[in-house]
PDB file of N, CA and C in Angstrom:
ATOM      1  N   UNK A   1       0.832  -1.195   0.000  1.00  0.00           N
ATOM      2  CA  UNK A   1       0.000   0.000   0.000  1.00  0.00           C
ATOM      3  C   UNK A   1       0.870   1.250   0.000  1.00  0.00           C
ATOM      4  N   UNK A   2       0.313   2.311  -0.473  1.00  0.00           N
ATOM      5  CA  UNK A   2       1.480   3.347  -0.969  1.00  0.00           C
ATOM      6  C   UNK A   2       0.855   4.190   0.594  1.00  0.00           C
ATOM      7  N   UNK A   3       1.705   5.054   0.968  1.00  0.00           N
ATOM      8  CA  UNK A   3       1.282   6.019   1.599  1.00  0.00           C
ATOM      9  C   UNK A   3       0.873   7.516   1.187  1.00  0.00           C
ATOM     10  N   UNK A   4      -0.124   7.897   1.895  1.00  0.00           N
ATOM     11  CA  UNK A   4      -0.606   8.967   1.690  1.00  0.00           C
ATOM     12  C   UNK A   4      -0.708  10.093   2.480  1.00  0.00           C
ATOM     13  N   UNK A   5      -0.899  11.417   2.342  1.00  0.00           N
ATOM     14  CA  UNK A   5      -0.780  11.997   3.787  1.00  0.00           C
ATOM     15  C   UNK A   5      -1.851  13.584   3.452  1.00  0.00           C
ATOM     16  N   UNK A   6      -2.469  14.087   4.235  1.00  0.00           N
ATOM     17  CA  UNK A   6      -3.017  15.209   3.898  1.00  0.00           C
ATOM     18  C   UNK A   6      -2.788  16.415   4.734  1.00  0.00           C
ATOM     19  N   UNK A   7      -2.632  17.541   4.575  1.00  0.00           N
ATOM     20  CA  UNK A   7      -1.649  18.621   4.975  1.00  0.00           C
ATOM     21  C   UNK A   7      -3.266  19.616   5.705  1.00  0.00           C
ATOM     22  N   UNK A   8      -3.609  19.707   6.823  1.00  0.00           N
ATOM     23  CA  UNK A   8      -4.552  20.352   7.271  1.00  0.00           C
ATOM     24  C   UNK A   8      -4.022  21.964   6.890  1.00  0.00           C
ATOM     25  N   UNK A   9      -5.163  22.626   6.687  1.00  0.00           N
ATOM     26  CA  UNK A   9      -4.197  24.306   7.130  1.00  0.00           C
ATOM     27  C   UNK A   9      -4.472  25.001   8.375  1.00  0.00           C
ATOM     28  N   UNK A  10      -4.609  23.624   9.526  1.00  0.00           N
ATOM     29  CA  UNK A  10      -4.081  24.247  10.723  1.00  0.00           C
ATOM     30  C   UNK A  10      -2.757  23.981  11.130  1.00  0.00           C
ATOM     31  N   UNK A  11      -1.407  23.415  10.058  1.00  0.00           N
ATOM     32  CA  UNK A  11      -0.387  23.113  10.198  1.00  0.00           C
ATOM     33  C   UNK A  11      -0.113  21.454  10.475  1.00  0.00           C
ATOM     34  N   UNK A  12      -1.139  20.880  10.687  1.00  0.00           N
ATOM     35  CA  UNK A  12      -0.941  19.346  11.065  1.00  0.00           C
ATOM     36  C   UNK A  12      -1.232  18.900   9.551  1.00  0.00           C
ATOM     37  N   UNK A  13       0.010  17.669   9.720  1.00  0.00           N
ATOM     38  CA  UNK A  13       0.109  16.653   8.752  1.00  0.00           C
ATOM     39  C   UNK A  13      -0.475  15.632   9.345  1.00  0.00           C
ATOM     40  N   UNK A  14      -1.467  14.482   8.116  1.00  0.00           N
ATOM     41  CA  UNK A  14      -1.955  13.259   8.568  1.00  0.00           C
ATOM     42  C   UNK A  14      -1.177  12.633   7.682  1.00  0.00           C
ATOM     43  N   UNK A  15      -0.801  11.274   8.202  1.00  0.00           N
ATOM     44  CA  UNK A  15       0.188  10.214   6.971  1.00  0.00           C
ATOM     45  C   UNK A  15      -0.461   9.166   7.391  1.00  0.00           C
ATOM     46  N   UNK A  16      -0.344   8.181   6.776  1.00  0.00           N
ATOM     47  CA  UNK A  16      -1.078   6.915   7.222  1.00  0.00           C
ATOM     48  C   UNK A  16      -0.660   6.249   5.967  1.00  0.00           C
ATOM     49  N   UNK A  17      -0.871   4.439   6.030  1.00  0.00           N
ATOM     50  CA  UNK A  17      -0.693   3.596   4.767  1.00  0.00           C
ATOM     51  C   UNK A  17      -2.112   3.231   4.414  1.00  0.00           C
ATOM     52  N   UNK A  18      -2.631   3.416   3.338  1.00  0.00           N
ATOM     53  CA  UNK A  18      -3.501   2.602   3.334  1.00  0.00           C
ATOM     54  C   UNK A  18      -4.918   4.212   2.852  1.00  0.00           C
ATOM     55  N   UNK A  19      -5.544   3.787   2.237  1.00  0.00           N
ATOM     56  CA  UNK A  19      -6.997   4.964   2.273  1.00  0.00           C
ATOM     57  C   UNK A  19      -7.854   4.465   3.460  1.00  0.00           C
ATOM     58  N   UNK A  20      -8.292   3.520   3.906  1.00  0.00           N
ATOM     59  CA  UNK A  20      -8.999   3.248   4.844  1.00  0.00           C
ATOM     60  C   UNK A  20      -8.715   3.883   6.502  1.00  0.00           C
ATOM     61  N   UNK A  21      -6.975   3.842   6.968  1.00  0.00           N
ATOM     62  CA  UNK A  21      -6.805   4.620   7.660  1.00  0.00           C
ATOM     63  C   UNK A  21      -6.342   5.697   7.804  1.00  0.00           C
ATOM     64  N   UNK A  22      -6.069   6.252   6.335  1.00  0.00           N
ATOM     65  CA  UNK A  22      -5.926   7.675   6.259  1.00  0.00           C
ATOM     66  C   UNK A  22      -7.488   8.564   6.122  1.00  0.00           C
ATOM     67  N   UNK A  23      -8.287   7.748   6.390  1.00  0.00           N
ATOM     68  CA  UNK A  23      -9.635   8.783   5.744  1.00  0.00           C
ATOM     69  C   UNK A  23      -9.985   8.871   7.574  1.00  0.00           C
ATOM     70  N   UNK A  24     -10.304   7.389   7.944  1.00  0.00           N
ATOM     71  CA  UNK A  24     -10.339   7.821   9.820  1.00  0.00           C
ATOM     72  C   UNK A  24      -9.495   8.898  10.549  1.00  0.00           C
ATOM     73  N   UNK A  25      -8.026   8.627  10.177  1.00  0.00           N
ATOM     74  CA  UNK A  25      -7.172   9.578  11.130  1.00  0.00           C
ATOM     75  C   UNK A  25      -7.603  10.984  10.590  1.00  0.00           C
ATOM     76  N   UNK A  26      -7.834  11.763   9.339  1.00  0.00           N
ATOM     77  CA  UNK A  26      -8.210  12.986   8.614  1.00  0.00           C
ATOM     78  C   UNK A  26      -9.767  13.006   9.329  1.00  0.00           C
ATOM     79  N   UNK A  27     -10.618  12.399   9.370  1.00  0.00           N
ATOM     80  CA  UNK A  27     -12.234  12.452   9.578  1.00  0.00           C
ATOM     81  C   UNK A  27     -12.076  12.438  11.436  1.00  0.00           C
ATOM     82  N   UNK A  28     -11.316  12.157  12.246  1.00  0.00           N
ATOM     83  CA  UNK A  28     -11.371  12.539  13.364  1.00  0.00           C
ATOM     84  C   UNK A  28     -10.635  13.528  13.851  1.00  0.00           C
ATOM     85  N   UNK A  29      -9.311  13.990  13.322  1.00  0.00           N
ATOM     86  CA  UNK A  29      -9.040  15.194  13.122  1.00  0.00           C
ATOM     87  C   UNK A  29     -10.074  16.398  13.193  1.00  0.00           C
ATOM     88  N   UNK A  30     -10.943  15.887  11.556  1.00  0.00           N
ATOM     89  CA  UNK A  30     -11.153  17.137  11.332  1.00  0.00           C
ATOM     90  C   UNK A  30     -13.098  17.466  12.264  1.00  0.00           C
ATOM     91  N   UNK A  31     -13.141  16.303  12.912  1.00  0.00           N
ATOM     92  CA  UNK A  31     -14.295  16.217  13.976  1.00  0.00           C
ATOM     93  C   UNK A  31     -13.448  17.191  15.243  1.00  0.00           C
ATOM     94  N   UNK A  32     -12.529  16.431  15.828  1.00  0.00           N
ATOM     95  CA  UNK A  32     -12.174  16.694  17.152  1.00  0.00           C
ATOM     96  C   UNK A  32     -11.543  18.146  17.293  1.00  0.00           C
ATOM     97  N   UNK A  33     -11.104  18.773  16.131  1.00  0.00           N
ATOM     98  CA  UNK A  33     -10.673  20.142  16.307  1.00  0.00           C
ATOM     99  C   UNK A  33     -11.279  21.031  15.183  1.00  0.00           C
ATOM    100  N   UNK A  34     -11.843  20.470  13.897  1.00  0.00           N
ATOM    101  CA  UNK A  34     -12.559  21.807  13.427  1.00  0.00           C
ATOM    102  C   UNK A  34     -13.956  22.155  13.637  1.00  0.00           C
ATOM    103  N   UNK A  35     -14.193  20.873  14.218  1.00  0.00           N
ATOM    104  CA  UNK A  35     -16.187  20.796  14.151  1.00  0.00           C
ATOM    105  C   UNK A  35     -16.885  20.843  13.097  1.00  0.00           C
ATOM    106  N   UNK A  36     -16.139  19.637  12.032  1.00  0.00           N
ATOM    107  CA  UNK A  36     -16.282  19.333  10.767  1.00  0.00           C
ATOM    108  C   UNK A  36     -16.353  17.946  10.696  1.00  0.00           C
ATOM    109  N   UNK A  37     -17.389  17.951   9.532  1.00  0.00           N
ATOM    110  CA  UNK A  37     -17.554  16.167   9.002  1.00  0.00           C
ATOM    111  C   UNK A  37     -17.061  16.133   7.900  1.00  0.00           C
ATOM    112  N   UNK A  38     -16.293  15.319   7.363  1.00  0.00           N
ATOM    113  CA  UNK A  38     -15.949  15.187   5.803  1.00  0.00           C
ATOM    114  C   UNK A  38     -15.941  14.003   5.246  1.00  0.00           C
ATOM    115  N   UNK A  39     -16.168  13.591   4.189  1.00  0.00           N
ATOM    116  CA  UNK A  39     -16.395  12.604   3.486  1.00  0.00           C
ATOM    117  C   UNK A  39     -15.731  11.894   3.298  1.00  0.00           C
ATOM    118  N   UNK A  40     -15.573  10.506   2.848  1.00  0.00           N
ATOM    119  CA  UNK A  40     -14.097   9.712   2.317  1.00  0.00           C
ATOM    120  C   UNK A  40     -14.039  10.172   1.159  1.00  0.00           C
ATOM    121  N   UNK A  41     -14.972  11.155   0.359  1.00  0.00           N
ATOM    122  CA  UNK A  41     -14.501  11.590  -1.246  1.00  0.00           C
ATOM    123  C   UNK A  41     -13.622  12.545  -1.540  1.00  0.00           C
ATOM    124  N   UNK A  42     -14.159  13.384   0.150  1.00  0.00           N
ATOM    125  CA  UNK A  42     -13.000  14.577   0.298  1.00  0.00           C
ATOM    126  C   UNK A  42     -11.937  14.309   0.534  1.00  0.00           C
ATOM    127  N   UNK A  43     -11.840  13.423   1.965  1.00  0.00           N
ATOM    128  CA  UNK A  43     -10.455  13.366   2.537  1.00  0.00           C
ATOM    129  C   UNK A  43      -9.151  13.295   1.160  1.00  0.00           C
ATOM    130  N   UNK A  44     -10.066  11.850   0.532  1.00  0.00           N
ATOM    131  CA  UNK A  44      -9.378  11.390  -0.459  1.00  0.00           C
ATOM    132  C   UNK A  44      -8.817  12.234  -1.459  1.00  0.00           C
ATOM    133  N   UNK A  45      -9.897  12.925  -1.997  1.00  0.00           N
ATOM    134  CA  UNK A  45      -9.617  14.593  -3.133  1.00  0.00           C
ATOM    135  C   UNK A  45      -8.658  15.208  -2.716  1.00  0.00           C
ATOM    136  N   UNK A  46      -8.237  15.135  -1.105  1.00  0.00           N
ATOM    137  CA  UNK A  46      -6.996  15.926  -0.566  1.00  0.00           C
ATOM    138  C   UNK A  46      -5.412  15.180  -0.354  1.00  0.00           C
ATOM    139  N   UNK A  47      -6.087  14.236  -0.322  1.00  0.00           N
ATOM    140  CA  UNK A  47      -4.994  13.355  -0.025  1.00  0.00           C
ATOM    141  C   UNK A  47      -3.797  13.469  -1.251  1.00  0.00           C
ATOM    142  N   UNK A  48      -2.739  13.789  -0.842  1.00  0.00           N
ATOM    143  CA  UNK A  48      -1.184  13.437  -1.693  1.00  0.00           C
ATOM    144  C   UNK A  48      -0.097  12.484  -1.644  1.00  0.00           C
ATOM    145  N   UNK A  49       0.278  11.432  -2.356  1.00  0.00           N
ATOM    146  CA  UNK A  49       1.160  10.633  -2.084  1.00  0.00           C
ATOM    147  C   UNK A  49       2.208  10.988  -1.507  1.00  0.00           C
ATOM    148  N   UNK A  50       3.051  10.258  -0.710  1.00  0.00           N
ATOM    149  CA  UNK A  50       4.286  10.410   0.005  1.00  0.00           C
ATOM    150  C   UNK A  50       4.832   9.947  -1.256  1.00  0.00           C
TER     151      UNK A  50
END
């Protein structure tokens, strides 16, 4: 599995292997500190390979 990682613009990086746990670690992120829900279509749309 390739890794992927998505760059918040509150300065935090998410990396993870895999889309399945890069869309959780980004989707609780962006619950627990923006008071946001986002999609696995988004996370993914954001997501950039390492």
């Amino acid at each position: 599995m390739a890794t992927k990682q998505v760059s918040c613009d509150c300065g935090k990086t998410i990396r993870e292997q895999g889309d399945d746990e890069l869309v959780k670690a980004v989707q609780k992120h962006a619950r627990e500190v923006h008071k946001m829900d986002l999609t696995r279509e988004q996370v993914l749309s954001m997501a950039q390979p390492v």
